[in-house]
PDB file of N, CA and C in Angstrom:
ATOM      1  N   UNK A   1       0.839  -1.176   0.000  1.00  0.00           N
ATOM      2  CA  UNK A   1       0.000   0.000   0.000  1.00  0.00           C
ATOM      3  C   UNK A   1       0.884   1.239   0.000  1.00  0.00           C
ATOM      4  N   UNK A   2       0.647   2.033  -0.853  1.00  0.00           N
ATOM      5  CA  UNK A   2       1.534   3.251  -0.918  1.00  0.00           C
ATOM      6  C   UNK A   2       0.738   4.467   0.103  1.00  0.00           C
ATOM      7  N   UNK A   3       1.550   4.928   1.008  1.00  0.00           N
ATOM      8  CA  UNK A   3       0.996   6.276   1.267  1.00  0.00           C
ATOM      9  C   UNK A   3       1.216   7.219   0.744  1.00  0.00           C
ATOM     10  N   UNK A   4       0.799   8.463   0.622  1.00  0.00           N
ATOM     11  CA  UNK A   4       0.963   9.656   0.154  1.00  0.00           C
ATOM     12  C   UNK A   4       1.776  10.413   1.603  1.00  0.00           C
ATOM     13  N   UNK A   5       2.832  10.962   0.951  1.00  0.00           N
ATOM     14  CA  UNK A   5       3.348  11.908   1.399  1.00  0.00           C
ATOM     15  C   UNK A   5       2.625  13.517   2.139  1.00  0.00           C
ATOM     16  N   UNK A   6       2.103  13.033   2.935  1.00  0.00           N
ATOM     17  CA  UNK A   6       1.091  14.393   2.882  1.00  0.00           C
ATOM     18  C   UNK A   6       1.728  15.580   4.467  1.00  0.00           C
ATOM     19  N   UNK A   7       2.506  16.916   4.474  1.00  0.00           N
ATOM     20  CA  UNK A   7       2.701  17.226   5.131  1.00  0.00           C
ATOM     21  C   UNK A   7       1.840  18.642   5.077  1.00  0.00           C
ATOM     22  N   UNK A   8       1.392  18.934   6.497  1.00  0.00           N
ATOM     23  CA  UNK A   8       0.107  19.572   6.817  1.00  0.00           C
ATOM     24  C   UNK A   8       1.187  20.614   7.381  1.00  0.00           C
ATOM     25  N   UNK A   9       0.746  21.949   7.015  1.00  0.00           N
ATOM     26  CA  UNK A   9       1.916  22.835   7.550  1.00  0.00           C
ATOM     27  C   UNK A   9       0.752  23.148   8.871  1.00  0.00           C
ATOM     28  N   UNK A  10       1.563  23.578  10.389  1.00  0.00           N
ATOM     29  CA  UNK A  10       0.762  23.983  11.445  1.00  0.00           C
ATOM     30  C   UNK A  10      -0.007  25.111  11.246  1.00  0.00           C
ATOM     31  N   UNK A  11      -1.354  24.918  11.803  1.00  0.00           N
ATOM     32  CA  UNK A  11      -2.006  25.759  11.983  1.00  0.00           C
ATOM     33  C   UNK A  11      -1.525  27.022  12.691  1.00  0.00           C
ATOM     34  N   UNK A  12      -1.912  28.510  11.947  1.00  0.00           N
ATOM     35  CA  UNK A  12      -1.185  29.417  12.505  1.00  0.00           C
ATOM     36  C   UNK A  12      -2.784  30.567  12.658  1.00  0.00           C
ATOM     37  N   UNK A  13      -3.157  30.633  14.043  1.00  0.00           N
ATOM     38  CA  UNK A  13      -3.817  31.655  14.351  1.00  0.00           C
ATOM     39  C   UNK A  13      -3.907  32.892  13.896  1.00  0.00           C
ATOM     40  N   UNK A  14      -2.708  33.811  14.020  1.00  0.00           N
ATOM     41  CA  UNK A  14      -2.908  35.120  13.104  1.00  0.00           C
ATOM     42  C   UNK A  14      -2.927  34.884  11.686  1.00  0.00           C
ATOM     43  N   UNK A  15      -2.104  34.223  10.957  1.00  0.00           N
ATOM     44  CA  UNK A  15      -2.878  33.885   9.659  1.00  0.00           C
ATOM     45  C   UNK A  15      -4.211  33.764   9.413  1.00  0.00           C
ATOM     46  N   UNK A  16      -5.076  32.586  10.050  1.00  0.00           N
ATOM     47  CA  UNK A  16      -5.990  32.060   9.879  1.00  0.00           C
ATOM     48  C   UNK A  16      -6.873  33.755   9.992  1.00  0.00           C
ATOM     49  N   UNK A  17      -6.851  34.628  11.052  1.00  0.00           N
ATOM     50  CA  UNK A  17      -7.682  35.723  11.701  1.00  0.00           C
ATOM     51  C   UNK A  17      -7.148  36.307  10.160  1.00  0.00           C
ATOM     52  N   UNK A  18      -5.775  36.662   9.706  1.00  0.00           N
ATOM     53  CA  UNK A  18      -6.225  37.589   8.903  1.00  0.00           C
ATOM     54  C   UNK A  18      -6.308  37.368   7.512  1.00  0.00           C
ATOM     55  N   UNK A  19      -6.411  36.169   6.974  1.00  0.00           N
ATOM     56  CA  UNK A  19      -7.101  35.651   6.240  1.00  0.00           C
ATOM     57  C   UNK A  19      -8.881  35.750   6.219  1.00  0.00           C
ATOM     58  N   UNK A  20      -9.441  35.506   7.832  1.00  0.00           N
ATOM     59  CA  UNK A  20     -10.816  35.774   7.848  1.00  0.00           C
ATOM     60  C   UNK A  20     -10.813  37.187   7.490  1.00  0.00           C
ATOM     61  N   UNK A  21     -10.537  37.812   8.071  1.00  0.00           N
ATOM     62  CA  UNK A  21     -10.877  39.354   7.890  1.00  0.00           C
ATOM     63  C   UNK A  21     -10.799  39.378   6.694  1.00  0.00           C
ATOM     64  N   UNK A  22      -9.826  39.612   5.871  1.00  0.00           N
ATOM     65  CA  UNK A  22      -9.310  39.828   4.364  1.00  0.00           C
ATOM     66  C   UNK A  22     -11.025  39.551   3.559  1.00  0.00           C
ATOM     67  N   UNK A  23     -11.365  37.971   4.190  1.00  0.00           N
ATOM     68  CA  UNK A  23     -12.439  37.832   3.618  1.00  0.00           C
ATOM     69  C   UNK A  23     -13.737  38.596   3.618  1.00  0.00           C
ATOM     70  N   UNK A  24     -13.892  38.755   4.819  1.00  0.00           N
ATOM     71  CA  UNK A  24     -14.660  39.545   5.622  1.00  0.00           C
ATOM     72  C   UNK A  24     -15.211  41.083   4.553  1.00  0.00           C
ATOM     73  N   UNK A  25     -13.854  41.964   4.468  1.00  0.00           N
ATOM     74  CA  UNK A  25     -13.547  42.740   3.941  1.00  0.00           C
ATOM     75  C   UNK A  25     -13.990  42.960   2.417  1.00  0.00           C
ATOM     76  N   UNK A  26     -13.644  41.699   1.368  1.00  0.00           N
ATOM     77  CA  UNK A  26     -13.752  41.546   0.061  1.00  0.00           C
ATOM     78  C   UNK A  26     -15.373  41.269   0.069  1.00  0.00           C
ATOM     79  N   UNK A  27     -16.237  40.266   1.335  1.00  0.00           N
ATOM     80  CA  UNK A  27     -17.817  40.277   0.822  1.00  0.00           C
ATOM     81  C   UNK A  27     -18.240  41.614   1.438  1.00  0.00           C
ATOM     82  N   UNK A  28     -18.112  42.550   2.127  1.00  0.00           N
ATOM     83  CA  UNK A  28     -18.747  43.756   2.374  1.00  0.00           C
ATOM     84  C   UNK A  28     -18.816  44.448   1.838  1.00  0.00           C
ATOM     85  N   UNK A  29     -17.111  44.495   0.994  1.00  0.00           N
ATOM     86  CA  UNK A  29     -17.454  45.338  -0.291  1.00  0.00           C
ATOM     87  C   UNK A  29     -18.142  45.115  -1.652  1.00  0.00           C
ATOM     88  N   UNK A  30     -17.876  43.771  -1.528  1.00  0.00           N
ATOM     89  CA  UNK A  30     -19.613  43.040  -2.815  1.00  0.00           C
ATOM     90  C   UNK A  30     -17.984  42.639  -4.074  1.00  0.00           C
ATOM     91  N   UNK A  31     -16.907  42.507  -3.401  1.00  0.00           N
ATOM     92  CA  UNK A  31     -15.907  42.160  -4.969  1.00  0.00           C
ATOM     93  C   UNK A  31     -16.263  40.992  -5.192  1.00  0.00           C
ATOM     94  N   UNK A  32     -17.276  40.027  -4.678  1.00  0.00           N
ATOM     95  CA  UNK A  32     -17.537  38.595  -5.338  1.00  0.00           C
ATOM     96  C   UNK A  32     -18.538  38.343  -5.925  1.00  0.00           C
ATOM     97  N   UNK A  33     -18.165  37.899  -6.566  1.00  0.00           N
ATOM     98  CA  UNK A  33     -19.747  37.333  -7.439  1.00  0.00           C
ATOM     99  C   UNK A  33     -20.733  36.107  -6.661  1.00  0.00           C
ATOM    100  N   UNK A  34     -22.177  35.706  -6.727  1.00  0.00           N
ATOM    101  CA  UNK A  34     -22.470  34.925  -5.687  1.00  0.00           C
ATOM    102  C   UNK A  34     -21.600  33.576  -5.591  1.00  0.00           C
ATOM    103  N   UNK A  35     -21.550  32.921  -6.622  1.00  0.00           N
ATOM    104  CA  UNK A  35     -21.193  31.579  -6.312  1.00  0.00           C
ATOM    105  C   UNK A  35     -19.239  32.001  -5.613  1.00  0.00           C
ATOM    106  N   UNK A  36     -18.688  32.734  -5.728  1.00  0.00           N
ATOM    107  CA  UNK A  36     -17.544  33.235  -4.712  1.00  0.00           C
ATOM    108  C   UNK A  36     -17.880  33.821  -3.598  1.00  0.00           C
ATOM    109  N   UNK A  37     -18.702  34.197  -3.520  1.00  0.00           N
ATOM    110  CA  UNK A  37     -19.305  34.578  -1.959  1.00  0.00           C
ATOM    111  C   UNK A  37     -19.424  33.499  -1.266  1.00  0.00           C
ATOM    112  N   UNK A  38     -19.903  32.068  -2.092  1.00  0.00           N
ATOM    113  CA  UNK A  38     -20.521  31.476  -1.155  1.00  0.00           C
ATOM    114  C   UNK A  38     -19.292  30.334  -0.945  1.00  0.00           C
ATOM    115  N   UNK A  39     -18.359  30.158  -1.856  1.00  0.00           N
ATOM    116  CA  UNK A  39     -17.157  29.476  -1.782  1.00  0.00           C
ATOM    117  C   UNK A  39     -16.509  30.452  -0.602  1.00  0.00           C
ATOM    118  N   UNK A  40     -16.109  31.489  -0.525  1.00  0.00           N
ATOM    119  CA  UNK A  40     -15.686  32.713   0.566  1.00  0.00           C
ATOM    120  C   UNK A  40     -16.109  32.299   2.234  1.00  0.00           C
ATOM    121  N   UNK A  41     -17.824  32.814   2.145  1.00  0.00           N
ATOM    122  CA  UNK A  41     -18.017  32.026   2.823  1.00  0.00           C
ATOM    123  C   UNK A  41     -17.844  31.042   3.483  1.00  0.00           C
ATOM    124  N   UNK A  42     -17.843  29.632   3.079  1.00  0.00           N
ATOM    125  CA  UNK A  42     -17.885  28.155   3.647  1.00  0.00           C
ATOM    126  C   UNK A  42     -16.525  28.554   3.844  1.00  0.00           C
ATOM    127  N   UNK A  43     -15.057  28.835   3.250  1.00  0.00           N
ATOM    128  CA  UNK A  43     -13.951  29.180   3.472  1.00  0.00           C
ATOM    129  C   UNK A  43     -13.972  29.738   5.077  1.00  0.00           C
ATOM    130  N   UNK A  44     -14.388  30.910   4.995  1.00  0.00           N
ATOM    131  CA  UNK A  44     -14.615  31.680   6.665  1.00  0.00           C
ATOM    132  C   UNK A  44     -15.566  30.869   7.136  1.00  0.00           C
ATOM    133  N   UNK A  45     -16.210  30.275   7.630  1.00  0.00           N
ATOM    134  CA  UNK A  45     -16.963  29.445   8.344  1.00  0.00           C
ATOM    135  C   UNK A  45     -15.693  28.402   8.880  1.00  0.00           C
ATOM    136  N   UNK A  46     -15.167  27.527   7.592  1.00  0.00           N
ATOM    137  CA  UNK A  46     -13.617  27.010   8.015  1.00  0.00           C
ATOM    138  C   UNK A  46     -12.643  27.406   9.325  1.00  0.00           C
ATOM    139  N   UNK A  47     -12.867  28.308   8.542  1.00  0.00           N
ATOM    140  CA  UNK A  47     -11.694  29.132   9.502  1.00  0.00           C
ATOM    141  C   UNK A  47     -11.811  29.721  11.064  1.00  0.00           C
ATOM    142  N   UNK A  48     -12.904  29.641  10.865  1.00  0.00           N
ATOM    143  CA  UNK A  48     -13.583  30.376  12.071  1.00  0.00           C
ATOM    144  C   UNK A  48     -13.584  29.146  12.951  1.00  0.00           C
ATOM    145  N   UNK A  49     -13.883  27.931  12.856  1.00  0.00           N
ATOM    146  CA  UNK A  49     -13.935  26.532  13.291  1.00  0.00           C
ATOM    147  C   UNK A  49     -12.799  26.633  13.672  1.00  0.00           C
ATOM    148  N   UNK A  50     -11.594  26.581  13.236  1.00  0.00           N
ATOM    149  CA  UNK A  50     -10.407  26.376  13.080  1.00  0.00           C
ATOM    150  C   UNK A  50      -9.958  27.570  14.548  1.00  0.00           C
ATOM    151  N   UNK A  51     -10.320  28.419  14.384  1.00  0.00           N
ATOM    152  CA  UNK A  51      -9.490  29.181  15.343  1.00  0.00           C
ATOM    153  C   UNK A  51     -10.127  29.190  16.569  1.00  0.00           C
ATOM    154  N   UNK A  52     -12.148  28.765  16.726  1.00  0.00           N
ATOM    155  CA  UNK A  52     -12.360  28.688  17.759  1.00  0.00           C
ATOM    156  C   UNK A  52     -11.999  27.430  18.479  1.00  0.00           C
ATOM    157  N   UNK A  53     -11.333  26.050  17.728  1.00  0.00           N
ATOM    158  CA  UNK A  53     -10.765  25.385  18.024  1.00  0.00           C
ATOM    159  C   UNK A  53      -9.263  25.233  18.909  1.00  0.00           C
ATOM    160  N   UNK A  54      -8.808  26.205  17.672  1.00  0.00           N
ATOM    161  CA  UNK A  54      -7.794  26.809  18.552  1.00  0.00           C
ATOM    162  C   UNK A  54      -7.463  27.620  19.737  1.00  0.00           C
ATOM    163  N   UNK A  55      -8.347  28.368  19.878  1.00  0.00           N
ATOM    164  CA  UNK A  55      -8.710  28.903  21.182  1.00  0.00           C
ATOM    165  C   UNK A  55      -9.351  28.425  22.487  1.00  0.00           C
ATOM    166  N   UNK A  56      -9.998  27.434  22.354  1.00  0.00           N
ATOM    167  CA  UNK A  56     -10.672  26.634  23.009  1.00  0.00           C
ATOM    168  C   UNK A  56      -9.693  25.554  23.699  1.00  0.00           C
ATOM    169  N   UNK A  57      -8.342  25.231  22.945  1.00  0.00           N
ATOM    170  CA  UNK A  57      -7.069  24.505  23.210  1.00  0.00           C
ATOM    171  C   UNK A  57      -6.058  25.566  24.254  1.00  0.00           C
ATOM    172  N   UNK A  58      -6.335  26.496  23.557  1.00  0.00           N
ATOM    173  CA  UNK A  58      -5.158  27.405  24.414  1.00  0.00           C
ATOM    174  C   UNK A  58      -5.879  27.622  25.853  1.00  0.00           C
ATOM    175  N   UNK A  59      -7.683  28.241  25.330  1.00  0.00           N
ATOM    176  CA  UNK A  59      -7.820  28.448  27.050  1.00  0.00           C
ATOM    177  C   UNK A  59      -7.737  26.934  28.123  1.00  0.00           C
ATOM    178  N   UNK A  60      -7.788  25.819  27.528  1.00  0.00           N
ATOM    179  CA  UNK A  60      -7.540  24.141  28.311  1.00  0.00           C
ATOM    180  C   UNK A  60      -6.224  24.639  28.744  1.00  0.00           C
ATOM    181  N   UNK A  61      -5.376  24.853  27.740  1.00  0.00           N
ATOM    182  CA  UNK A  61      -3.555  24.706  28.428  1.00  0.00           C
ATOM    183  C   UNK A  61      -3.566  25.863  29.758  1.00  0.00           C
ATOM    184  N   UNK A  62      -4.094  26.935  29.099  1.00  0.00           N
ATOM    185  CA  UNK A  62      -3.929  28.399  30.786  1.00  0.00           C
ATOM    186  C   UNK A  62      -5.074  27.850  32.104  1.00  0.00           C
ATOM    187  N   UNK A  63      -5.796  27.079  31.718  1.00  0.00           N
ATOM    188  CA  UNK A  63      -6.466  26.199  33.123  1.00  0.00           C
ATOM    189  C   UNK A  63      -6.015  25.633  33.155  1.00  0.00           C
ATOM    190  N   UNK A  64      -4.924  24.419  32.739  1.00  0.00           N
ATOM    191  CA  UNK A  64      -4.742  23.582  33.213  1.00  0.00           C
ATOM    192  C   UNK A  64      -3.643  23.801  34.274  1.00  0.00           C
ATOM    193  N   UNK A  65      -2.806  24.957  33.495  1.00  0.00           N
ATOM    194  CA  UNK A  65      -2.027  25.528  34.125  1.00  0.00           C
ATOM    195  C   UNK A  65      -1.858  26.518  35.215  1.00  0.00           C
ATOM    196  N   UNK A  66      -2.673  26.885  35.552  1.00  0.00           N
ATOM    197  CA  UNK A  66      -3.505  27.681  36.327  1.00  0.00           C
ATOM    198  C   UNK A  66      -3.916  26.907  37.354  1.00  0.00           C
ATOM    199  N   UNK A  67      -4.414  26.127  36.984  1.00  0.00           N
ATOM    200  CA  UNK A  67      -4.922  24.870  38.149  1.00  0.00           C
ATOM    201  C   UNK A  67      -3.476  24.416  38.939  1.00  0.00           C
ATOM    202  N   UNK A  68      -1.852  24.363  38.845  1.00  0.00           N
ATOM    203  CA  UNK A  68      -0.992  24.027  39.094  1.00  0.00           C
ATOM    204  C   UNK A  68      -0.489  24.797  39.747  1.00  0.00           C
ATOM    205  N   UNK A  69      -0.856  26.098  39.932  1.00  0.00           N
ATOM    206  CA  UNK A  69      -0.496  27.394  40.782  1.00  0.00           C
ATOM    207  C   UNK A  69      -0.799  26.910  42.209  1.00  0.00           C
ATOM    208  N   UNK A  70       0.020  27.661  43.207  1.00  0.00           N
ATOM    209  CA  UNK A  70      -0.462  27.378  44.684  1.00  0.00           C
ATOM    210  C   UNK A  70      -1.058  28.765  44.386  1.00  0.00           C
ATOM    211  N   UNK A  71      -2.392  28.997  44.508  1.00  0.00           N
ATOM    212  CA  UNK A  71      -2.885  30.433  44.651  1.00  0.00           C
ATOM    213  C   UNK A  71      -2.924  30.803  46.188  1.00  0.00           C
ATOM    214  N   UNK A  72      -2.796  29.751  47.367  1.00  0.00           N
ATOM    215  CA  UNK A  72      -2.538  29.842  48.707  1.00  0.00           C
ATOM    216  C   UNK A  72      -1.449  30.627  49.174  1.00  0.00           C
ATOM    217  N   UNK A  73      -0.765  30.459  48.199  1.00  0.00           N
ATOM    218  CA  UNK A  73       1.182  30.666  48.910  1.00  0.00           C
ATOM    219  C   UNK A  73       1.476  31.885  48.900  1.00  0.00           C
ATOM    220  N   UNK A  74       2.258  32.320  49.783  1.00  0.00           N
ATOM    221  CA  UNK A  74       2.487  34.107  50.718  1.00  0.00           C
ATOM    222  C   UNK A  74       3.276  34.145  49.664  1.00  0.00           C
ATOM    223  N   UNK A  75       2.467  35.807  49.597  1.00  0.00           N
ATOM    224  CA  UNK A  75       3.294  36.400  48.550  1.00  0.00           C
ATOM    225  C   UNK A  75       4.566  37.329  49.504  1.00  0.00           C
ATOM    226  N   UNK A  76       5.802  37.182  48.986  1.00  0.00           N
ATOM    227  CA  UNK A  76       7.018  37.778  50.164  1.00  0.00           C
ATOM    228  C   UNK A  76       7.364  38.936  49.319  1.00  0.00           C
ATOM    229  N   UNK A  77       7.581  40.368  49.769  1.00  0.00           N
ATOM    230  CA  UNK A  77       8.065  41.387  49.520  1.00  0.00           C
ATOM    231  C   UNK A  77       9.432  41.244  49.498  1.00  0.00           C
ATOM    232  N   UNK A  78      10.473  41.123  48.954  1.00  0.00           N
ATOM    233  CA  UNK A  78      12.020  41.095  48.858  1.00  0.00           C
ATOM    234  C   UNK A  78      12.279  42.616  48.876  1.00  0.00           C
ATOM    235  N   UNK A  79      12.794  42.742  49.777  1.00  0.00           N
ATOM    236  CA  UNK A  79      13.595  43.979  50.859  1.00  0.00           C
ATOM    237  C   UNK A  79      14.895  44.168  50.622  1.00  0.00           C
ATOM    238  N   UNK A  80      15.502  45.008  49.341  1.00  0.00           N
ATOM    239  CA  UNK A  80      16.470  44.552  48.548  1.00  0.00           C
ATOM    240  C   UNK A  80      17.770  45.512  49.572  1.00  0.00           C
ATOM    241  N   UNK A  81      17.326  46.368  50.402  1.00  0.00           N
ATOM    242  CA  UNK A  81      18.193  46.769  51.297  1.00  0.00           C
ATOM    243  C   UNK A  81      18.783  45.940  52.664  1.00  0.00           C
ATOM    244  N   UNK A  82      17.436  44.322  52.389  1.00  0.00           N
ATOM    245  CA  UNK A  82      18.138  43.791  53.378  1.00  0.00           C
ATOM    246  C   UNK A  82      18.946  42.244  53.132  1.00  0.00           C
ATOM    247  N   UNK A  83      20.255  42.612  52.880  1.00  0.00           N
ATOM    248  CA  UNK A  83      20.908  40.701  52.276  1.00  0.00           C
ATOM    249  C   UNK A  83      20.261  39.891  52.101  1.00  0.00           C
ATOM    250  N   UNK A  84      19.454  39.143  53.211  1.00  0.00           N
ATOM    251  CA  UNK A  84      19.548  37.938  53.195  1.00  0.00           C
ATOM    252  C   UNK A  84      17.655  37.730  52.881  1.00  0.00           C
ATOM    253  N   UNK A  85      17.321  39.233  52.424  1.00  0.00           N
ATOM    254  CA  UNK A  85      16.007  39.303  51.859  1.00  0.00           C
ATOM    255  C   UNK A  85      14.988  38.327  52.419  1.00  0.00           C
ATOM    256  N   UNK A  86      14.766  38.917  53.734  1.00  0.00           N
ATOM    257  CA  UNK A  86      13.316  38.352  54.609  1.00  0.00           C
ATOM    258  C   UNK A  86      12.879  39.594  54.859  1.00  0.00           C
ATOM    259  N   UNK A  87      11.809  39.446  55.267  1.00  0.00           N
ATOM    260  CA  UNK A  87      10.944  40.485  55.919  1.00  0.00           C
ATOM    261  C   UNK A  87      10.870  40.466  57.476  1.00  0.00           C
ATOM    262  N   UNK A  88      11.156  41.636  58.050  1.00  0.00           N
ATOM    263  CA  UNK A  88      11.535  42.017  59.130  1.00  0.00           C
ATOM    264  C   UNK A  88      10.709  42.728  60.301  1.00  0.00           C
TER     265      UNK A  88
END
C-alpha cells in the first residue's frame, strides 16, 4: 500500500484571523460574485472553526495551568536593602 506523502503545515492563528478578515472585507465590499461569496463564505466558516478550536485549546492549556499554581502561597516582599532578603 503506498501512502501519500502528505505534510500539513501547522495551523497558525494570526494567519488564519487575517485571512478571515481579508475575507470579511472583500464580501462587504460586494468584490464577489455569488457563487464566490458562497465558496468565501464556507472558506470563513472554516476558519472560524479552526481558530475557535484553537482557542478553546489554548484556554484548556492556561487552566490547566492555572490549576498548578499554589494560589494559597504568601506572597514575600524582597527587601532589597536587606541581604539575606526576609521580611523584618
Amino acid at each position: 500500500m503506498n501512502k501519500k506523502n502528505t505534510t500539513t503545515t501547522p495551523f497558525n492563528f494570526e494567519k488564519a484571523m487575517e485571512e478571515l478578515e481579508g475575507i470579511v472585507q472583500q464580501m462587504e465590499s460586494g468584490d464577489f460574485e455569488l457563487e464566490e461569496s458562497i465558496k468565501q463564505f464556507e472558506r470563513g466558516v472554516a476558519l472560524t472553526k479552526q481558530c475557535q478550536k484553537a482557542l478553546s485549546k489554548a484556554e484548556q492549556t492556561v487552566l490547566k495551568l492555572s490549576s498548578h499554581t499554589d494560589v494559597s502561597s504568601e506572597l514575600v516582599d524582597f527587601d532589597t536593602t536587606n541581604p539575606d532578603h526576609t521580611n523584618e
